[in-house]
Protein backbone atom coordinates (compact mmCIF):
# COMPACT_ATOMS: atom_id res chain seq x y z
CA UNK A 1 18.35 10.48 -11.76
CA UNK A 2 15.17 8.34 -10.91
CA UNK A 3 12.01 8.40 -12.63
CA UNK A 4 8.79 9.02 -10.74
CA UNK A 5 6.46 6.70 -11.00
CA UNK A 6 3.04 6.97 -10.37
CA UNK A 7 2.60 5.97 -6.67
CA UNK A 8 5.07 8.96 -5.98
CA UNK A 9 3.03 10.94 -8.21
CA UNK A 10 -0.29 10.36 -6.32
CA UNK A 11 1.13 8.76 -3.16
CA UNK A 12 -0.35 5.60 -3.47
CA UNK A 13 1.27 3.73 -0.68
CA UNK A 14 -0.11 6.01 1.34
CA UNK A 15 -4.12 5.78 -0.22
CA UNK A 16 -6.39 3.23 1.29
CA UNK A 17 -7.59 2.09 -2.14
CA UNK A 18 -4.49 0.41 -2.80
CA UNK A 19 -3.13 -2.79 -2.07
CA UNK A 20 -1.13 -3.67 0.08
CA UNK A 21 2.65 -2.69 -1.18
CA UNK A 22 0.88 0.56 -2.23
CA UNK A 23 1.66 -0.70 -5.92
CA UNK A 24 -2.14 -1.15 -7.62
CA UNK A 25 -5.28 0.94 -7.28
CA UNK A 26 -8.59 -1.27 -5.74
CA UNK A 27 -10.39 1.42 -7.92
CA UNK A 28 -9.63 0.46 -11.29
CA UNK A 29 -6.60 -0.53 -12.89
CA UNK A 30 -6.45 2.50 -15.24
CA UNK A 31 -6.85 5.10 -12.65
CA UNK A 32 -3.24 6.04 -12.17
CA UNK A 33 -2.87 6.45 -16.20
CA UNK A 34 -6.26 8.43 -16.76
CA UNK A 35 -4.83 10.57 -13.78
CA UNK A 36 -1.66 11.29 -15.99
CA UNK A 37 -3.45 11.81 -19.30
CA UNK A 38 -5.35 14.37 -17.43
CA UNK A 39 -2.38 16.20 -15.89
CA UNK A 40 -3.80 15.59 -12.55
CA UNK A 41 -1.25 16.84 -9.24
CA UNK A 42 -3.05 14.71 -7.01
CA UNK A 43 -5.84 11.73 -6.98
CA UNK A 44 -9.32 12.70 -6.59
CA UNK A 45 -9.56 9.30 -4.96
CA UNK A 46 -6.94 9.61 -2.23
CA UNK A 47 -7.59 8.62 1.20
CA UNK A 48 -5.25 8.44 3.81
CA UNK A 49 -4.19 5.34 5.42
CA UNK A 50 -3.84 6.47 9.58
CA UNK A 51 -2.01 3.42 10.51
CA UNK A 52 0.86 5.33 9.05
CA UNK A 53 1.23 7.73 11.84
CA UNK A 54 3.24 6.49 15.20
CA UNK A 55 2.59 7.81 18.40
CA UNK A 56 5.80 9.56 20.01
């Protein structure tokens, strides 16, 4: 059984306030733990990266 952490909480490797491995939050370090204290299901801050999608 794996523990989630919090970039598969919030999908941070997907935001385009992290870095680059999707790991830290540009925002502010403590984001991603005042997100859990707050029982938060998804990040206020989140903005999708579109260099994710592939053309078919």
């Amino acid at each position: 059984m794996a523990i989630p952490t919090t970039s598969d909480l919030f999908n941070c490797e997907d935001c385009k306030n992290a870095d680059k491995y999707g790991r830290d939050c540009q925002i502010n370090n403590l984001t991603p733990l005042l997100l859990i204290l707050q029982n938060r299901t998804t990040c206020p801050f989140f903005k999708f990266k579109s260099h994710h999608l592939k053309e078919f």
